[in-house]
PDB file of N, CA and C in Angstrom:
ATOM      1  N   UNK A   1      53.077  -1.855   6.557  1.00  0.00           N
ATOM      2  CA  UNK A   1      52.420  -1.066   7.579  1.00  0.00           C
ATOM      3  C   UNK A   1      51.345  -0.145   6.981  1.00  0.00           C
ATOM      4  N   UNK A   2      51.325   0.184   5.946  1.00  0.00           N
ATOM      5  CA  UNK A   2      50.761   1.489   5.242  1.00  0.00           C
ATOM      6  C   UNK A   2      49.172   0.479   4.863  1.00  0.00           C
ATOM      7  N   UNK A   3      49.252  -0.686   4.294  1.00  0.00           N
ATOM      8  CA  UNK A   3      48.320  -1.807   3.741  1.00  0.00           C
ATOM      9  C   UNK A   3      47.941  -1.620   5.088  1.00  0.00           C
ATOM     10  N   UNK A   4      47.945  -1.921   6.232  1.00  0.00           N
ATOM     11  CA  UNK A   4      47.537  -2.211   7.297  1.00  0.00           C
ATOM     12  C   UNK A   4      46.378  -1.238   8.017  1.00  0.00           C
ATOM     13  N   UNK A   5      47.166   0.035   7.821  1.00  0.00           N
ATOM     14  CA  UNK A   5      46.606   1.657   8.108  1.00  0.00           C
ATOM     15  C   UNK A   5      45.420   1.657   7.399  1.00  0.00           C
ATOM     16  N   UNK A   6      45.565   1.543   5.816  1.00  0.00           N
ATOM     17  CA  UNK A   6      44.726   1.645   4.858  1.00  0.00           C
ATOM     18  C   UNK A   6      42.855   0.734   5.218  1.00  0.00           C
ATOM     19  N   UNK A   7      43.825  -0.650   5.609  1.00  0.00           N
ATOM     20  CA  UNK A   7      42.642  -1.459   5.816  1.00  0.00           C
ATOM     21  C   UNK A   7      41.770  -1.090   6.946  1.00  0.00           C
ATOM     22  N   UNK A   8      42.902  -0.571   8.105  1.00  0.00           N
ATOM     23  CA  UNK A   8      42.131  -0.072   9.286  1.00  0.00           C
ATOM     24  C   UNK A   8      41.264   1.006   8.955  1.00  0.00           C
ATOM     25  N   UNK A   9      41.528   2.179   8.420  1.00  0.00           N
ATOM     26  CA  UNK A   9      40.597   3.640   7.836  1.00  0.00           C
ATOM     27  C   UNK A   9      39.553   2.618   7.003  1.00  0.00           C
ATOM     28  N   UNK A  10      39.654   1.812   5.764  1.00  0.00           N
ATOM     29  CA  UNK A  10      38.997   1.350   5.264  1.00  0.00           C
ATOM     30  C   UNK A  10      37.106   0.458   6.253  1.00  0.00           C
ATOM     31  N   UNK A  11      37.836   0.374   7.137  1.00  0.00           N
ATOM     32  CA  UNK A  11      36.918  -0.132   8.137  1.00  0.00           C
ATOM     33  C   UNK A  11      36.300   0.394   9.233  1.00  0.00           C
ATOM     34  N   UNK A  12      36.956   1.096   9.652  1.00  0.00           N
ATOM     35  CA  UNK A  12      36.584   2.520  10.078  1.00  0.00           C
ATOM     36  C   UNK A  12      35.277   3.185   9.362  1.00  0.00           C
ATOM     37  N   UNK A  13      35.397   3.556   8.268  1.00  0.00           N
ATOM     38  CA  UNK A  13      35.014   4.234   7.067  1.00  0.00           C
ATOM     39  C   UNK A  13      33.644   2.975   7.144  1.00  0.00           C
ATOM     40  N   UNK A  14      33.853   2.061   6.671  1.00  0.00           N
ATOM     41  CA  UNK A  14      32.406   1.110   7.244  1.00  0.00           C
ATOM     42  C   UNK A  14      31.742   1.400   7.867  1.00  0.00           C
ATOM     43  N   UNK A  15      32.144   0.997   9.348  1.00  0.00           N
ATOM     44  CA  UNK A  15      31.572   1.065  10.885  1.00  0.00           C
ATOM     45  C   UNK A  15      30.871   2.275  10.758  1.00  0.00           C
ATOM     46  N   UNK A  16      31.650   3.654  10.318  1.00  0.00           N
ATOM     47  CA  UNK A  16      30.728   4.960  10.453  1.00  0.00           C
ATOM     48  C   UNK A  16      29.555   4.626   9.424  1.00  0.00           C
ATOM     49  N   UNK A  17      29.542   4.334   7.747  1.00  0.00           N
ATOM     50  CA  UNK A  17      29.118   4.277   7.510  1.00  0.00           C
ATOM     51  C   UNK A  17      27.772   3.231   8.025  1.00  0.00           C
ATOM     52  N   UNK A  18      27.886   2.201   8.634  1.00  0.00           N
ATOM     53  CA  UNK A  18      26.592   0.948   9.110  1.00  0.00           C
ATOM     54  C   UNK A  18      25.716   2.152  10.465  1.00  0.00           C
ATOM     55  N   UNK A  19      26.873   2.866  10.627  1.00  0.00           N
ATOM     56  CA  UNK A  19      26.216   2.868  11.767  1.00  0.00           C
ATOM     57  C   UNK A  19      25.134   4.724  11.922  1.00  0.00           C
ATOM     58  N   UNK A  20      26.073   5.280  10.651  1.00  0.00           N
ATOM     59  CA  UNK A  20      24.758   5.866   9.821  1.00  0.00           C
ATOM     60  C   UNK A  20      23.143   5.706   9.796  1.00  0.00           C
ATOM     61  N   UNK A  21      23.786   4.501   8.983  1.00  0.00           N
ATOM     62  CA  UNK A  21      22.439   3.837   8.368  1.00  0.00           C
ATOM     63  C   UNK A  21      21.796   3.487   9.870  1.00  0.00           C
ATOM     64  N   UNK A  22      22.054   2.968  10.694  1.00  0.00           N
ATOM     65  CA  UNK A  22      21.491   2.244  11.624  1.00  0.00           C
ATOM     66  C   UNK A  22      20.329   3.307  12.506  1.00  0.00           C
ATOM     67  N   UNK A  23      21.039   4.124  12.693  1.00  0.00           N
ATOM     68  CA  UNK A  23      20.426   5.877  13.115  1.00  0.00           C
ATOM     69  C   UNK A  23      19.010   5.758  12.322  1.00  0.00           C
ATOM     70  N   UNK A  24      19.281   6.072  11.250  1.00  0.00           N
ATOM     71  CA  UNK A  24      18.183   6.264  10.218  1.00  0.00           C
ATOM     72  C   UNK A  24      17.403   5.339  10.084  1.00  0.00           C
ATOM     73  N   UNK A  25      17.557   4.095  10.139  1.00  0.00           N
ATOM     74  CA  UNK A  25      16.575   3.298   9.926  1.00  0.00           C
ATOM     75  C   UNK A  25      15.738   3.379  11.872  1.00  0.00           C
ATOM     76  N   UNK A  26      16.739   3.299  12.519  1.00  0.00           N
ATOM     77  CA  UNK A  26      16.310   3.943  14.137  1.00  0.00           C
ATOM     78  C   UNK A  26      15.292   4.657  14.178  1.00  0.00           C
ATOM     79  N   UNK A  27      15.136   5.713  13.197  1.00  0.00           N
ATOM     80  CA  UNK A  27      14.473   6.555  13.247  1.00  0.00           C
ATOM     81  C   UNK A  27      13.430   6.613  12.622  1.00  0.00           C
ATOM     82  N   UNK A  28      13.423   5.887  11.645  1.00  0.00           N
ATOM     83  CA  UNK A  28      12.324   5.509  10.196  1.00  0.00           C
ATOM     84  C   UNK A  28      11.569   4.361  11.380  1.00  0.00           C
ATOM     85  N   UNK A  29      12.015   3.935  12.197  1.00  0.00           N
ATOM     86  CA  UNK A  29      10.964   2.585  12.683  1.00  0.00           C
ATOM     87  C   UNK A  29      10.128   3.177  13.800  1.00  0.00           C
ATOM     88  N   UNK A  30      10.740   4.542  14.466  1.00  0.00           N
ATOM     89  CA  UNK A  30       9.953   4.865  15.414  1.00  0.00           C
ATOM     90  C   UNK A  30       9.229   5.691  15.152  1.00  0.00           C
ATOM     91  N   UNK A  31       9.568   6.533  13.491  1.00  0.00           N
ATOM     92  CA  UNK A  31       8.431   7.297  13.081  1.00  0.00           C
ATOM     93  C   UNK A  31       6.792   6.212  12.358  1.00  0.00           C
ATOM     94  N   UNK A  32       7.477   4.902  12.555  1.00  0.00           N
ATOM     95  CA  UNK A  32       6.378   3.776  12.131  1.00  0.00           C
ATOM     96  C   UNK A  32       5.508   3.612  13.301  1.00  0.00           C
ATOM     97  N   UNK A  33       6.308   2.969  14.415  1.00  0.00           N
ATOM     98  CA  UNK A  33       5.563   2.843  15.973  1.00  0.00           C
ATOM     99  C   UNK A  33       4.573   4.225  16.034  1.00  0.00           C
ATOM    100  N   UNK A  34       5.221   5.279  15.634  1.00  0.00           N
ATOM    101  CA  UNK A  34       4.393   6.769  16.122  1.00  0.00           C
ATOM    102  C   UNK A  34       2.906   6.507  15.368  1.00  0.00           C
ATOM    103  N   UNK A  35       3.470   6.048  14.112  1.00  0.00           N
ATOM    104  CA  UNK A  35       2.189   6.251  13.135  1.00  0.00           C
ATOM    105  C   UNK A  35       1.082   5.101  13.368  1.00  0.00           C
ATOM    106  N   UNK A  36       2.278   4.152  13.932  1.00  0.00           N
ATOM    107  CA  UNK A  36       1.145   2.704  14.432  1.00  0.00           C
ATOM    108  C   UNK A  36       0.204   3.008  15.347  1.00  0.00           C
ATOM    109  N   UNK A  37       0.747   3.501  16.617  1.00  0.00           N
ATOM    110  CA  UNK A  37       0.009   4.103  17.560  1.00  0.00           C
ATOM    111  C   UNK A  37      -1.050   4.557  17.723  1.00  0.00           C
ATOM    112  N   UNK A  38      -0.845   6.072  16.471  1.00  0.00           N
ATOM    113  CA  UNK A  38      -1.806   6.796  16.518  1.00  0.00           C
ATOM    114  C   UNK A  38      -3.471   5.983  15.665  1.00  0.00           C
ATOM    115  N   UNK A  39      -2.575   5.712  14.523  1.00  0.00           N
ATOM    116  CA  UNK A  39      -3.669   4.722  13.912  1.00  0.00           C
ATOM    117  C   UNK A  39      -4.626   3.784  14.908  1.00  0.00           C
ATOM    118  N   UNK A  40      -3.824   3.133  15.678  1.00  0.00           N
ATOM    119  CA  UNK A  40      -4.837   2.422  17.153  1.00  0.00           C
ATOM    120  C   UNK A  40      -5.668   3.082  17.798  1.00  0.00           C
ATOM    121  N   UNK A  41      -5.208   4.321  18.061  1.00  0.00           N
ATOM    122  CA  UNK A  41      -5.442   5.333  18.966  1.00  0.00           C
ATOM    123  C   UNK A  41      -7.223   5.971  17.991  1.00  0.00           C
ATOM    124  N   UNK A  42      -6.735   6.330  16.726  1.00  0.00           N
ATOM    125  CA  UNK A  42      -8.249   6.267  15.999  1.00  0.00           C
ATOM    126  C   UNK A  42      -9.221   5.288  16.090  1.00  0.00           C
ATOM    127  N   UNK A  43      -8.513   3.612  16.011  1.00  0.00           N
ATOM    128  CA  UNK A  43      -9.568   3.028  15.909  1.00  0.00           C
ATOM    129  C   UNK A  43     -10.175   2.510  16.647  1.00  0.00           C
ATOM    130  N   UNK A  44      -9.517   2.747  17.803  1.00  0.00           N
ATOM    131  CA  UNK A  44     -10.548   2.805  19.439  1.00  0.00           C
ATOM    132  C   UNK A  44     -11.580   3.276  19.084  1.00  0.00           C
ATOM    133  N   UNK A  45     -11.168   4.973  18.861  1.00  0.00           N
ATOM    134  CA  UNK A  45     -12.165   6.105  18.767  1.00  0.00           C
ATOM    135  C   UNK A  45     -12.924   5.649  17.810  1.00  0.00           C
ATOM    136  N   UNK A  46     -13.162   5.247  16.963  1.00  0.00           N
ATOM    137  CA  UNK A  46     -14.398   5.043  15.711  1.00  0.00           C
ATOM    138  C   UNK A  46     -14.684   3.732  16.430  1.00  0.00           C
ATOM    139  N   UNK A  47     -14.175   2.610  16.867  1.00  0.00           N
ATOM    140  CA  UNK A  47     -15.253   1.311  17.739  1.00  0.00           C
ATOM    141  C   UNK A  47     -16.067   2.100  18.368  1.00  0.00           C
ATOM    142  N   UNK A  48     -15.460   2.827  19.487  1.00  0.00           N
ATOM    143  CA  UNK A  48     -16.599   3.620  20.440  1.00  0.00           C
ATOM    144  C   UNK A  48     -17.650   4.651  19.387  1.00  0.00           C
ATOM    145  N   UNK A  49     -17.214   4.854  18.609  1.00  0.00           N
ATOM    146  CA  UNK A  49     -18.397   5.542  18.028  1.00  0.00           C
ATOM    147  C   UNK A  49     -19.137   4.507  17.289  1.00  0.00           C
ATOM    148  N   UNK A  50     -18.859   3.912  16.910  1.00  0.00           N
ATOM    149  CA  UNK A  50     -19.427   2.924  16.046  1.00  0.00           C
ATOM    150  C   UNK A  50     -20.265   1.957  17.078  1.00  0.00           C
ATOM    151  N   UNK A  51     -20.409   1.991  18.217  1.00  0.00           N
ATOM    152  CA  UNK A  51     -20.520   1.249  19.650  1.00  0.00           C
ATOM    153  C   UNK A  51     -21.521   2.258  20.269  1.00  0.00           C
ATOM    154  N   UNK A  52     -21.476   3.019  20.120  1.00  0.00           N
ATOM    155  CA  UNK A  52     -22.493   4.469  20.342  1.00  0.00           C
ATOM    156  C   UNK A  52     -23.353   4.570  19.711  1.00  0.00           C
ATOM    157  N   UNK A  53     -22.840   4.569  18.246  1.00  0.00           N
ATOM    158  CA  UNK A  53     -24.559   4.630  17.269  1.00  0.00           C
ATOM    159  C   UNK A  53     -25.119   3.344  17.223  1.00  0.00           C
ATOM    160  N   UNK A  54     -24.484   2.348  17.065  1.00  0.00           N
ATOM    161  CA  UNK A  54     -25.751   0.955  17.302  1.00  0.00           C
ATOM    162  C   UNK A  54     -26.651   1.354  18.612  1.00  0.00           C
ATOM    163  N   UNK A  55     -25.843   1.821  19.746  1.00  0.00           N
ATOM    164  CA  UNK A  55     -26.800   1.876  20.676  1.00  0.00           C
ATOM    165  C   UNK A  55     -27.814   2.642  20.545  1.00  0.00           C
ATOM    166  N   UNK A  56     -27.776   3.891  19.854  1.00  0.00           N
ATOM    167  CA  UNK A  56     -28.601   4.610  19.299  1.00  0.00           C
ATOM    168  C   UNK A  56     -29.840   4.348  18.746  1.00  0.00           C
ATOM    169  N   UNK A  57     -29.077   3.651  17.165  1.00  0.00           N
ATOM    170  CA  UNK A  57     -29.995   3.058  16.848  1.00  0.00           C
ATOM    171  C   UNK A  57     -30.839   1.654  17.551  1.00  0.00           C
ATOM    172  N   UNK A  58     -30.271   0.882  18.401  1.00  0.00           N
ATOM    173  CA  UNK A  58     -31.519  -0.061  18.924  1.00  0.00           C
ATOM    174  C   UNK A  58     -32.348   1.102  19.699  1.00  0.00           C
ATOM    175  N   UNK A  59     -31.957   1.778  20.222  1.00  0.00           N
ATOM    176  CA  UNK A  59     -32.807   2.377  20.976  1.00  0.00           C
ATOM    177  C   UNK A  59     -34.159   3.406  20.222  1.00  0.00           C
ATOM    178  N   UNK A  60     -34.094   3.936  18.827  1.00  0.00           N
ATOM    179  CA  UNK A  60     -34.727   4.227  18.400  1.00  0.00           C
ATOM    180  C   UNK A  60     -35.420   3.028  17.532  1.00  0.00           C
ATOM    181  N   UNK A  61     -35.213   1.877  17.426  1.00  0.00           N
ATOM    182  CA  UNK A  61     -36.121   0.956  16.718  1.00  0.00           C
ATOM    183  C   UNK A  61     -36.886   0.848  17.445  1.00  0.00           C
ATOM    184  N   UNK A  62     -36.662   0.306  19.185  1.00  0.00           N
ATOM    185  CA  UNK A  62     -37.694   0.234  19.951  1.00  0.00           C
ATOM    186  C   UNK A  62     -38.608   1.349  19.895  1.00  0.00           C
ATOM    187  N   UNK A  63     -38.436   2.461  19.679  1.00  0.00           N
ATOM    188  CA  UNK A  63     -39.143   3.360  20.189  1.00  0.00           C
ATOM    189  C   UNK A  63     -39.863   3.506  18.808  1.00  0.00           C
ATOM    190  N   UNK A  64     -39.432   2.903  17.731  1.00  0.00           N
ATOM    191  CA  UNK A  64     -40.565   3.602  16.231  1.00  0.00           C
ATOM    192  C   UNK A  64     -41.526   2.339  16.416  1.00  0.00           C
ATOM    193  N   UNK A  65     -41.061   0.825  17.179  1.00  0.00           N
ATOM    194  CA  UNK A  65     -42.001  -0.205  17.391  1.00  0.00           C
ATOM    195  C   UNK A  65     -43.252   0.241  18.112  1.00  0.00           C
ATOM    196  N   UNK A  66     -42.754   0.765  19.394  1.00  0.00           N
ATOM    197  CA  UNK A  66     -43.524   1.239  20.279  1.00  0.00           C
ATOM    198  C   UNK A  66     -44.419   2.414  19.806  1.00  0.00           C
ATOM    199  N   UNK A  67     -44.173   3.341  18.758  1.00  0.00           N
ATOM    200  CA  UNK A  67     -45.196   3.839  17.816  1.00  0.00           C
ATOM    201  C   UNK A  67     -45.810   3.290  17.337  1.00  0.00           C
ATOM    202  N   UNK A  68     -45.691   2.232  16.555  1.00  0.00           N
ATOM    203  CA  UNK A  68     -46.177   1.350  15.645  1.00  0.00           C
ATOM    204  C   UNK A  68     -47.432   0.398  16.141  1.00  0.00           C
TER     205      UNK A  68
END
């Protein structure tokens, strides 16, 4: 009976431990998604800028042609 007890705590003692870990890695993946996000979230913002100054610039080539 005591072997039995033992094995049960022994597994027990697992389960808490997996499920530790499981938390943490839980948490390590959504501090990834956060960081993924935001990273997207920049590189919108620099297309549109980057989408802004071409327009810029065609618009001032025409206009140094039209000097020219």
């Amino acid at each position: 009976m005591q072997e039995i007890l033992k094995a049960t705590q022994a597994e027990a003692e697992q389960s808490r431990i997996i499920t530790v870990q499981s938390q943490q890695l839980t948490e390590e993946m959504n501090k990834i998604l956060q960081a993924t996000q935001e990273e997207a979230k920049m590189t919108r913002h620099m297309a549109r800028q980057t989408q802004r100054l071409s327009e810029q610039m065609m618009k001032d080539n025409v206009s140094m042609k039209t000097v020219i």
